[in-house]
N, C-alpha and C. Protein backbone atom coordinates (compact mmCIF):
# COMPACT_ATOMS: atom_id res chain seq x y z
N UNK A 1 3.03 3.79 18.64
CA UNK A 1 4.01 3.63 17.59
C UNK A 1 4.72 2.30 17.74
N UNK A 2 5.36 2.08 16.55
CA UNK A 2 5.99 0.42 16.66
C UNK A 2 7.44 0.21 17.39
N UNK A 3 7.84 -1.04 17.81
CA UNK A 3 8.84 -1.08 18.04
C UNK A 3 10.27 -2.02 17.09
N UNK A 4 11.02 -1.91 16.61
CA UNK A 4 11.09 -2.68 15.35
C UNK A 4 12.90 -2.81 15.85
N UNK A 5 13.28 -3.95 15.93
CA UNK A 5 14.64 -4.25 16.08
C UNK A 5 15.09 -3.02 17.38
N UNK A 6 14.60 -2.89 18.33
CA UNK A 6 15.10 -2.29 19.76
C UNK A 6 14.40 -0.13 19.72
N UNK A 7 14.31 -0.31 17.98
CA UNK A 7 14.22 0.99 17.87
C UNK A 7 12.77 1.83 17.47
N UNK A 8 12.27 2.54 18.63
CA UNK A 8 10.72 3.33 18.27
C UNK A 8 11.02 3.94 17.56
N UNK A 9 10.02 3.84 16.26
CA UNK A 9 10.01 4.82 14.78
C UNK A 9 8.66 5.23 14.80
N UNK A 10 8.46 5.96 13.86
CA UNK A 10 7.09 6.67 13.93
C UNK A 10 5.96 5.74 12.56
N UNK A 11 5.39 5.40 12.80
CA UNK A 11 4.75 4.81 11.96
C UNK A 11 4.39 5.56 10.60
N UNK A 12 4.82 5.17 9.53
CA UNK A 12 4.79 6.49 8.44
C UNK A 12 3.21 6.39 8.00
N UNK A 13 2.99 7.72 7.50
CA UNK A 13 1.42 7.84 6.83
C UNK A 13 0.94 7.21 5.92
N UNK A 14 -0.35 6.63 6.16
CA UNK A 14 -0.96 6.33 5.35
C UNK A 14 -1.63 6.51 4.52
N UNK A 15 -1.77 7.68 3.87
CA UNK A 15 -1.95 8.52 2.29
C UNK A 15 -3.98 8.99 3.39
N UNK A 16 -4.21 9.14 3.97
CA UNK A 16 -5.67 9.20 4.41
C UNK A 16 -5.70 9.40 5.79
N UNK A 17 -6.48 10.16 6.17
CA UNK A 17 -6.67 10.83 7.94
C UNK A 17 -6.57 10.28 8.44
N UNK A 18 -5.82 9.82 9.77
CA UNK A 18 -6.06 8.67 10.30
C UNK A 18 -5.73 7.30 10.51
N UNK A 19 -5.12 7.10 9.35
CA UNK A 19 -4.28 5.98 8.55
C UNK A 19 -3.27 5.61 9.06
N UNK A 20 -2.34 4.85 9.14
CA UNK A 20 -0.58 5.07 8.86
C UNK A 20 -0.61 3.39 9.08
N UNK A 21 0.92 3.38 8.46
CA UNK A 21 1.28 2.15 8.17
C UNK A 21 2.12 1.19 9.29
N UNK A 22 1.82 0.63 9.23
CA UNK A 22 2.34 -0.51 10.69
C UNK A 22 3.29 -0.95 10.18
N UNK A 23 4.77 -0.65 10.91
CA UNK A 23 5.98 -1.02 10.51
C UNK A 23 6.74 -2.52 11.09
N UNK A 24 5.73 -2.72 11.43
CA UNK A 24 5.89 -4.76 11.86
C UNK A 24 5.33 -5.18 10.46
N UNK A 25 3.80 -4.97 9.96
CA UNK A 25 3.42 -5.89 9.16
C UNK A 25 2.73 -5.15 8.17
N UNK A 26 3.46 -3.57 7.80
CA UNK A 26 3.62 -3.31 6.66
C UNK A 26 2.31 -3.11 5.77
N UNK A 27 1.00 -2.56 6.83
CA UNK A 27 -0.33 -2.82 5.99
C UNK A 27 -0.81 -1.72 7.10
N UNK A 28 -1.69 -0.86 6.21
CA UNK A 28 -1.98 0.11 6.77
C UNK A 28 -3.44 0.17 7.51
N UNK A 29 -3.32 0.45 8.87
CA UNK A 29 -4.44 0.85 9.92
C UNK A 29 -4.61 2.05 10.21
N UNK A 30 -6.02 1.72 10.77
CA UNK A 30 -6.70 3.18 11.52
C UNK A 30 -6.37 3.20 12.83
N UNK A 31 -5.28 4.55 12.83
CA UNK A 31 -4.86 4.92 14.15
C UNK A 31 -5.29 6.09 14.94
N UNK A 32 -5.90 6.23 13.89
CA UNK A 32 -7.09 8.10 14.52
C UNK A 32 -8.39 7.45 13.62
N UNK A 33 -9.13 6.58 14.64
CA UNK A 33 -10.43 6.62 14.24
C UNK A 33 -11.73 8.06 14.01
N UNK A 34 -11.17 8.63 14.53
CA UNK A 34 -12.25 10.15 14.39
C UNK A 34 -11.71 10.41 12.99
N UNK A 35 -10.38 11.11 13.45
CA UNK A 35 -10.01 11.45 12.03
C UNK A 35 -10.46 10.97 10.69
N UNK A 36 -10.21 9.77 10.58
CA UNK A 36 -10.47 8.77 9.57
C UNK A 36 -12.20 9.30 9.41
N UNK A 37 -12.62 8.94 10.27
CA UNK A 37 -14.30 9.15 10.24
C UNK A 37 -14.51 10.08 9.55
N UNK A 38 -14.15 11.53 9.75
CA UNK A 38 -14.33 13.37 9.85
C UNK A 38 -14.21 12.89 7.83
N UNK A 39 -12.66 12.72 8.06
CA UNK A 39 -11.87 12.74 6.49
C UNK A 39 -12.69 12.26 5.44
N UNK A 40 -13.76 10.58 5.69
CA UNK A 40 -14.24 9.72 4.84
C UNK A 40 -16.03 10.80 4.86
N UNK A 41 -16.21 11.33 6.12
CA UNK A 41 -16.82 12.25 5.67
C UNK A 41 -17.51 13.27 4.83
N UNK A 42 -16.63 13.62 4.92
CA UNK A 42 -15.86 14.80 4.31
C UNK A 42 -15.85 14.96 3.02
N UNK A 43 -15.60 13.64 2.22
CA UNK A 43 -15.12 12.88 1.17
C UNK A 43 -16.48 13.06 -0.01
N UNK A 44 -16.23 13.18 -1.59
CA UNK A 44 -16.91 12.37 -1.79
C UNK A 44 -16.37 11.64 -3.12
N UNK A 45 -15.18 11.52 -2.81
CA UNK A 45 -14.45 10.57 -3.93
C UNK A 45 -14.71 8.71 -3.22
N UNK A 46 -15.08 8.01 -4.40
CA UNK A 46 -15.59 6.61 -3.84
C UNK A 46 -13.88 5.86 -3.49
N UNK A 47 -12.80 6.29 -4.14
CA UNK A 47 -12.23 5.70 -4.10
C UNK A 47 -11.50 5.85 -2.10
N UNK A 48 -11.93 6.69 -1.70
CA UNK A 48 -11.70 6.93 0.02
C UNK A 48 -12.32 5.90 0.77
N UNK A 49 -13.90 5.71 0.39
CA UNK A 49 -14.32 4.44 1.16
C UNK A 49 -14.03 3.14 0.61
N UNK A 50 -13.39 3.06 -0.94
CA UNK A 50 -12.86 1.53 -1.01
C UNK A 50 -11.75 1.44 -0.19
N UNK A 51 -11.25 2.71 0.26
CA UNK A 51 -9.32 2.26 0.77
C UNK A 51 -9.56 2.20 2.01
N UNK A 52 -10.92 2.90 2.77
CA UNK A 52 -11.28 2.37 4.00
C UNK A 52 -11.39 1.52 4.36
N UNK A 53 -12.80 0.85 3.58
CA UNK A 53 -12.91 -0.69 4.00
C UNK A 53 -12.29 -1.73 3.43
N UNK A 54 -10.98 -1.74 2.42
CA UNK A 54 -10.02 -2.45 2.56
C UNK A 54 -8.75 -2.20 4.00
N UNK A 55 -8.99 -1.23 4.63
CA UNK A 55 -7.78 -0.60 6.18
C UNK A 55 -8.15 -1.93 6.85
N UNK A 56 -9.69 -1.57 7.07
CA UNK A 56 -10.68 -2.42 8.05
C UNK A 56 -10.79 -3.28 8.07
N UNK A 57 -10.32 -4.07 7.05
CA UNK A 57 -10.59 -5.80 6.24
C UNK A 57 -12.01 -6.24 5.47
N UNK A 58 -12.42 -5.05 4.85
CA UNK A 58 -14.13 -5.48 4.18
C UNK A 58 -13.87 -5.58 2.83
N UNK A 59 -12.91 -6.62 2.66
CA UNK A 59 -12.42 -6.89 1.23
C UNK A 59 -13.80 -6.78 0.09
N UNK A 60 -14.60 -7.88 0.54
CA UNK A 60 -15.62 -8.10 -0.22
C UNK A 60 -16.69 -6.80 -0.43
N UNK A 61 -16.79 -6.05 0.44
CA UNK A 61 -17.77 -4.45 0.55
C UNK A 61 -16.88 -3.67 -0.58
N UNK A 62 -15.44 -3.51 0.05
CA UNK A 62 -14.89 -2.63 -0.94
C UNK A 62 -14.62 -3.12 -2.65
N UNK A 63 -14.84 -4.55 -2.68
CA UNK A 63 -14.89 -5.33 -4.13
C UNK A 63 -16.22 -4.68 -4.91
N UNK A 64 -17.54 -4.38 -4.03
CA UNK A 64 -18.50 -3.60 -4.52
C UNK A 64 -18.47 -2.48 -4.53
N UNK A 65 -18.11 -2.22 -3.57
CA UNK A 65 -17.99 -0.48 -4.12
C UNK A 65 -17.06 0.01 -5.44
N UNK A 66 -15.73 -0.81 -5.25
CA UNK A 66 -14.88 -0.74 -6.74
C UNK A 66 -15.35 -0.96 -7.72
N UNK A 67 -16.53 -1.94 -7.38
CA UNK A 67 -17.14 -2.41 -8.93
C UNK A 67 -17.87 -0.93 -9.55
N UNK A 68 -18.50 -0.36 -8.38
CA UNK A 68 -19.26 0.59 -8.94
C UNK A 68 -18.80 1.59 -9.71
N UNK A 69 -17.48 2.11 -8.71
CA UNK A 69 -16.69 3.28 -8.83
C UNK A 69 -15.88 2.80 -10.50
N UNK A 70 -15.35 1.61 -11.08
CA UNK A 70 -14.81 1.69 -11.80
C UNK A 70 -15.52 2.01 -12.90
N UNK A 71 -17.11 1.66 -13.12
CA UNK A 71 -17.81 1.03 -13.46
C UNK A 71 -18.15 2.82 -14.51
N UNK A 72 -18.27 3.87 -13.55
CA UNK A 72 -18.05 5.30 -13.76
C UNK A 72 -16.56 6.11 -14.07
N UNK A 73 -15.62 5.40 -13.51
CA UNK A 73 -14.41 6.14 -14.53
C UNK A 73 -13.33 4.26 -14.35
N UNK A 74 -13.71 3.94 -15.40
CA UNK A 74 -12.57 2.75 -15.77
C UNK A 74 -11.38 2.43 -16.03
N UNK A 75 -10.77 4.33 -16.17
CA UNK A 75 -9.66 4.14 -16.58
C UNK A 75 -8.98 4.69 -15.14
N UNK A 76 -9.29 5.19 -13.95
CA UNK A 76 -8.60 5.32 -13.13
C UNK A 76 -7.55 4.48 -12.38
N UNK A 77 -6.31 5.02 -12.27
CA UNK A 77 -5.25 4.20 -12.16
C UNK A 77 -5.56 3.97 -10.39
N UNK A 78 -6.14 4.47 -9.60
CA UNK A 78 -6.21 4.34 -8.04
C UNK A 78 -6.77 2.90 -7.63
N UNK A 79 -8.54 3.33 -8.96
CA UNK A 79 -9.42 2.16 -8.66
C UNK A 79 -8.68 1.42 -8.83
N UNK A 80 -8.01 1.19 -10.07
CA UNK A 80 -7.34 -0.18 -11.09
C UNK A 80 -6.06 -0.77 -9.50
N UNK A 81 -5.54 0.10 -9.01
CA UNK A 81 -4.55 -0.68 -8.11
C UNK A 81 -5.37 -0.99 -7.14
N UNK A 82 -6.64 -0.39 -6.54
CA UNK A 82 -7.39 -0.90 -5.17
C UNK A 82 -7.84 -2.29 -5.87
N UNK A 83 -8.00 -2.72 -6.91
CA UNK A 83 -8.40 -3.85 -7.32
C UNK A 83 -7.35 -5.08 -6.92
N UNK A 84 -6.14 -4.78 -7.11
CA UNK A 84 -5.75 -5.48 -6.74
C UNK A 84 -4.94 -5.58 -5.21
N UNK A 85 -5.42 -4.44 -4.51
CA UNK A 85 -5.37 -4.53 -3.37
C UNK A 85 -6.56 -5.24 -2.58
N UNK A 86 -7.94 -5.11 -2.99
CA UNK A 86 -8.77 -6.35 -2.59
C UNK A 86 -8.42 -7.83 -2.41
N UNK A 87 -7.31 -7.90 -3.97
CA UNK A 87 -6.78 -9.37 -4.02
C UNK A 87 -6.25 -9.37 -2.72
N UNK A 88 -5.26 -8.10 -2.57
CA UNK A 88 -4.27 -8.63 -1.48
C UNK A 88 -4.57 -8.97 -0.36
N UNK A 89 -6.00 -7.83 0.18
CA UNK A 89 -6.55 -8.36 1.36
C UNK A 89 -7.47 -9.62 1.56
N UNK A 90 -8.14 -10.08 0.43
CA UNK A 90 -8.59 -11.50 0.42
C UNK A 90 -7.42 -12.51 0.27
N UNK A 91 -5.78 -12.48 1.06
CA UNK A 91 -5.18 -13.32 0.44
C UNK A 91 -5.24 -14.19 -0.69
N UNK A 92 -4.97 -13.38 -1.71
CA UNK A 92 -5.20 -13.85 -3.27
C UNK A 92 -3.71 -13.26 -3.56
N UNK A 93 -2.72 -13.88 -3.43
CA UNK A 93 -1.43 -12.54 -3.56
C UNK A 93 -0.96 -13.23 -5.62
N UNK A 94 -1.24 -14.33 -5.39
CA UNK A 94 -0.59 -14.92 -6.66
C UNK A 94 -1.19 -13.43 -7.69
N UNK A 95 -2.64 -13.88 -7.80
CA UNK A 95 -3.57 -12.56 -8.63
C UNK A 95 -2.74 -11.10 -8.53
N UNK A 96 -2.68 -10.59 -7.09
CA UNK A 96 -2.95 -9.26 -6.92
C UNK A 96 -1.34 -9.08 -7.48
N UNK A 97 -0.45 -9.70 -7.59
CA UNK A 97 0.92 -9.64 -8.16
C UNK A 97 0.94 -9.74 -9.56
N UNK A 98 0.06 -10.39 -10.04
CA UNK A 98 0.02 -10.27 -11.56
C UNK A 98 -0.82 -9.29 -11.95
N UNK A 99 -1.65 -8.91 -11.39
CA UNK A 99 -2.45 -7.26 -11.37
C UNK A 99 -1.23 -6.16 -10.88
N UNK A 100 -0.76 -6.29 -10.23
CA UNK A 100 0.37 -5.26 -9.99
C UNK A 100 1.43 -5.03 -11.02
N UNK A 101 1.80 -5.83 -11.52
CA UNK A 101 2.90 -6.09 -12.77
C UNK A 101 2.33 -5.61 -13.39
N UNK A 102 0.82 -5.78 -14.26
CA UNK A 102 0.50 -5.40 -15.38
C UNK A 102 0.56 -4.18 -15.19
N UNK A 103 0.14 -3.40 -13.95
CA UNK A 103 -0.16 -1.81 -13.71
C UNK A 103 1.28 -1.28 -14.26
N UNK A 104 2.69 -1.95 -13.70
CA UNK A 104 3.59 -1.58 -13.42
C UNK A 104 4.16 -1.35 -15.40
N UNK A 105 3.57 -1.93 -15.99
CA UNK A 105 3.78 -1.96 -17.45
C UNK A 105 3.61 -0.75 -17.80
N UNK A 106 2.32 -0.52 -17.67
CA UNK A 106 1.41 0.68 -18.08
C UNK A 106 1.92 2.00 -17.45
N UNK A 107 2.65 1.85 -16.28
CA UNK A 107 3.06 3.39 -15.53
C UNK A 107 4.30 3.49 -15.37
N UNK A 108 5.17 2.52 -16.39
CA UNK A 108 6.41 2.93 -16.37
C UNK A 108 6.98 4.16 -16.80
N UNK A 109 8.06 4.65 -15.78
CA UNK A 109 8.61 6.07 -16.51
C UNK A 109 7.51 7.29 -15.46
N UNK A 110 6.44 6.66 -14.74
CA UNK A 110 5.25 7.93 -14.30
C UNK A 110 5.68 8.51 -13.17
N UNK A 111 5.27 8.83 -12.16
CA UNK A 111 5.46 9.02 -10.51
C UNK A 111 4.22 7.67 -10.00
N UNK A 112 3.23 7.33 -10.71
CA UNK A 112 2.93 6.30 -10.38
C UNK A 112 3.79 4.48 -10.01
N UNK A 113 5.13 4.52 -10.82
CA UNK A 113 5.60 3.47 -10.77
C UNK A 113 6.08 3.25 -9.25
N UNK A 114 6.37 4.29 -8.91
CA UNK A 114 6.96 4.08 -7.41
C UNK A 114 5.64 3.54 -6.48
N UNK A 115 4.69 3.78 -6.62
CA UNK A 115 3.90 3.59 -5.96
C UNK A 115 3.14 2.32 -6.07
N UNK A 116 3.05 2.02 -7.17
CA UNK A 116 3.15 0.24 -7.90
C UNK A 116 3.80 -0.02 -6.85
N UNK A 117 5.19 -0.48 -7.23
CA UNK A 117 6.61 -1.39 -6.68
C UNK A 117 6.19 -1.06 -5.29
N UNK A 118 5.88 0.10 -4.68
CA UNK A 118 5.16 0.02 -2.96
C UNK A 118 4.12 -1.13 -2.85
N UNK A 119 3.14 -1.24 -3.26
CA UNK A 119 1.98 -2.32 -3.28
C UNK A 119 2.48 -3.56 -3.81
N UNK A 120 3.39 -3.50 -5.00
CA UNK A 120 3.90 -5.08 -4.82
C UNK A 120 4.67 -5.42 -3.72
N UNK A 121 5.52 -5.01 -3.48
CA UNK A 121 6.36 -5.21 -2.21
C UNK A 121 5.59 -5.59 -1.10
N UNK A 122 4.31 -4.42 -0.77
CA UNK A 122 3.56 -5.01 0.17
C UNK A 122 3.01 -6.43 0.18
N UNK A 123 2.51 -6.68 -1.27
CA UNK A 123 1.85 -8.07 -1.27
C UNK A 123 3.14 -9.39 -1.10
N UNK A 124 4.25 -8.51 -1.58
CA UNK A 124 5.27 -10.03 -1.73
C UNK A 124 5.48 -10.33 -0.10
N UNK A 125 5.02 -9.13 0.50
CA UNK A 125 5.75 -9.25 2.23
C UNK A 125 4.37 -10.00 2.69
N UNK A 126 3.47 -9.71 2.20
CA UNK A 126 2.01 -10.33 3.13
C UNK A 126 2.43 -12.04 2.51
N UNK A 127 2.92 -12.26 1.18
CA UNK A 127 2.95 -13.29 1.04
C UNK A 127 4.14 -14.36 1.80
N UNK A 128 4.86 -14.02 2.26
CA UNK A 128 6.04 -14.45 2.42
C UNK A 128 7.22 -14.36 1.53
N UNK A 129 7.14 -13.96 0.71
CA UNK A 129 7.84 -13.67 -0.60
C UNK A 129 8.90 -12.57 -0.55
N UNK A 130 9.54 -12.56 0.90
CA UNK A 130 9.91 -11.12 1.33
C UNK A 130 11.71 -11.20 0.63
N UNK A 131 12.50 -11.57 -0.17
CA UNK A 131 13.50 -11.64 -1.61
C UNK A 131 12.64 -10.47 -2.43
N UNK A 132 11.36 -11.13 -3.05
CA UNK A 132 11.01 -10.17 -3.89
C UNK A 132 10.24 -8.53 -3.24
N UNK A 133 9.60 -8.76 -1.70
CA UNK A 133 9.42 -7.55 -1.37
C UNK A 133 10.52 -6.50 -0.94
N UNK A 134 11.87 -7.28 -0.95
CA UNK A 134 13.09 -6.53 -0.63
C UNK A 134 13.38 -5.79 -1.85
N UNK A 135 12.94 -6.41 -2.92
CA UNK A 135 13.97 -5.55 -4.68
C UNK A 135 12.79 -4.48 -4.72
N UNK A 136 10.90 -5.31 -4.55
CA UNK A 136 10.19 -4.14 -5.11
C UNK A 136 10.02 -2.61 -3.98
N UNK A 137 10.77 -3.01 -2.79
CA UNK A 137 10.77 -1.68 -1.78
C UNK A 137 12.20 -1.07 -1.98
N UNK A 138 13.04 -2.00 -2.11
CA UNK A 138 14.09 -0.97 -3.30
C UNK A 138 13.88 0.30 -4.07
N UNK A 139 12.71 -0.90 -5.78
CA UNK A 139 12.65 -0.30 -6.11
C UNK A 139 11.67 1.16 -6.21
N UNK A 140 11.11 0.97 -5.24
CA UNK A 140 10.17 2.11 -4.96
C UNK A 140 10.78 3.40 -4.43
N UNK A 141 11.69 2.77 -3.31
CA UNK A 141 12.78 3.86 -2.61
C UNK A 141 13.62 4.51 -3.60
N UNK A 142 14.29 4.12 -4.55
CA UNK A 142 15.15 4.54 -5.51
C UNK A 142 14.58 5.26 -6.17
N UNK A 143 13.16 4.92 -6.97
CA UNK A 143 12.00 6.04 -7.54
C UNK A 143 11.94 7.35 -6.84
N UNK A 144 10.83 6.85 -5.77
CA UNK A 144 10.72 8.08 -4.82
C UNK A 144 12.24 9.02 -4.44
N UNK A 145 13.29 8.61 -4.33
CA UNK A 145 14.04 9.21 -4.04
C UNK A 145 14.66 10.20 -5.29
N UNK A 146 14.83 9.16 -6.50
CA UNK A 146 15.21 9.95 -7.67
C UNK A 146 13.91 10.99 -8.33
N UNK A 147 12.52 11.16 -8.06
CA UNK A 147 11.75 11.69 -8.47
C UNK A 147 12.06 13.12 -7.28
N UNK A 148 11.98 13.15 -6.54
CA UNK A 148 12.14 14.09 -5.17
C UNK A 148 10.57 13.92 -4.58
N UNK A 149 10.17 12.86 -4.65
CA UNK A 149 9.01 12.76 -3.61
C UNK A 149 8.78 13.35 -2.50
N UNK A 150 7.25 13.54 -1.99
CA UNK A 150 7.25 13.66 -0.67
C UNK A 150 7.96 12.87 0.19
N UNK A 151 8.69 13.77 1.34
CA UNK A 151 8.85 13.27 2.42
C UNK A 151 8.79 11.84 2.85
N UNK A 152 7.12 11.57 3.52
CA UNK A 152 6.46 10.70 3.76
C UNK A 152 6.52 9.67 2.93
N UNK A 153 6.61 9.95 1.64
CA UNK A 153 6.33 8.45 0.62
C UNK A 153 8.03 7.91 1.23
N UNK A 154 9.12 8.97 0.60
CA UNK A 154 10.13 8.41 1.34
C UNK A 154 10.93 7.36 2.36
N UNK A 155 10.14 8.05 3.75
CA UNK A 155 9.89 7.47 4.75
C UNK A 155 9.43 6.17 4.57
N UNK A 156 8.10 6.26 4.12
CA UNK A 156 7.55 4.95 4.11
C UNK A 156 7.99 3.52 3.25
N UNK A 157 8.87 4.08 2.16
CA UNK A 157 9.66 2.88 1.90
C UNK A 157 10.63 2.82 2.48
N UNK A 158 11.37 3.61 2.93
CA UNK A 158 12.61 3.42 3.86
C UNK A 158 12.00 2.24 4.88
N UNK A 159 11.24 2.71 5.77
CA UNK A 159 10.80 1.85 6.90
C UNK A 159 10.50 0.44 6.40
N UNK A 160 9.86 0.35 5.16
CA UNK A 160 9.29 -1.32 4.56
C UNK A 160 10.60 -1.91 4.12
N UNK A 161 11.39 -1.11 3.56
CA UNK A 161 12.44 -2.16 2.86
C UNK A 161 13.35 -1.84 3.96
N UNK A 162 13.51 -1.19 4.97
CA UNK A 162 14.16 -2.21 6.14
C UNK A 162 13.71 -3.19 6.81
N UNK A 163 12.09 -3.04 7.01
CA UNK A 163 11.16 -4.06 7.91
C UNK A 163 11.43 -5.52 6.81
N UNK A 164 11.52 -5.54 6.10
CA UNK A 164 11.50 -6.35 4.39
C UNK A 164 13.11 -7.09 5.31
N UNK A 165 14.13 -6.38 5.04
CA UNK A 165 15.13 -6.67 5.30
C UNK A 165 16.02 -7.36 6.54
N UNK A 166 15.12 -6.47 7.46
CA UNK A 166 15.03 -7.31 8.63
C UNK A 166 14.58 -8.63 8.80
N UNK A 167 13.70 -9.21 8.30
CA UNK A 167 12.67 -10.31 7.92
C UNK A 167 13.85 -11.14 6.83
N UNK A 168 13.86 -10.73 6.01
CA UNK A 168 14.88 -11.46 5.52
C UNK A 168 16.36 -12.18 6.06
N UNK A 169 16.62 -11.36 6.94
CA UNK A 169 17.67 -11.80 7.84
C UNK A 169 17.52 -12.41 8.44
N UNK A 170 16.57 -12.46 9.44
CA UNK A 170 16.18 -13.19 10.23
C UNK A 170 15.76 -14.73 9.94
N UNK A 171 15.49 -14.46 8.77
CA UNK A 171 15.26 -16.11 8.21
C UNK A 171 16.40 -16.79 7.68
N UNK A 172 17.51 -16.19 7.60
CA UNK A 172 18.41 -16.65 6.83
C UNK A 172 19.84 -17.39 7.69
């Protein structure tokens, strides 16, 4: 687990077996490789092995597999954000932020928006852009919180838009 300003927190989940999110740099790894394995297994939704081998860094594998998967349901809002989570992991953040916005158009008002403003935030923090990953982990926290989200989603913006915040301070 991480250590973050003096204090061990638990690394919050990463929506997938195995998963969870690294509260230094806010991008989610495989911390139970079996698990992960058993789960992707297990699986036979495509969109599990694009979010795998984007964990792993196989930006370009999971760019094909998305192609395929969208290719069979186009209107899925998961594929449509792993798309621009490819951007994010090919450091392409300018793109994957203007792919995120547009999503954020389309799912305003949903339980999806919170989860948008999570992935932008992430990209504004991978970018350095951590002003704007501070408002969009805000606004994700304020969602999730006013929707009565899970737990975990909770958590997990709590932890980013302090990690966000911390980072911000520190530069300032």
């Amino acid at each position: 687990m991480g250590d973050i300003t003096g204090e061990t927190i638990e690394w919050p989940d990463g929506g997938f077996p195995g998963i969870r999110i690294n509260p230094e740099e806010l991008v989610p790894e495989i911390t139970g490789p079996d698990a992960c394995a058993a789960a992707l297994e297990a699986s036979t939704d495509p969109a599990d092995r694009v979010f795998v081998l984007l964990v792993e860094g196989h930006a370009s594998d999971a760019a094909e597999l998305l192609a395929e998967a969208r290719y069979k349901d186009p209107e899925s809002f998961q594929l449509r954000a792993f798309e621009a989570e490819v951007l994010r992991v090919s450091h392409r953040y300018d793109p994957a932020v203007e792919l995120f916005k547009q999503l954020l158009a389309e799912v305003a008002g949903t339980p999806n928006e919170a989860l948008v403003h999570q992935y932008l935030g992430r990209t504004h923090f991978a970018a350095g852009n951590i002003g704007a990953a501070v408002e969009s982990f805000t606004r994700a926290l304020d969602l999730r919180v006013e929707q009565s989200a899970d737990a975990a989603l909770i958590y997990s913006s709590t932890v980013a838009l302090q990690r966000a915040r911390d980072v911000l301070e520190l530069a300032s």
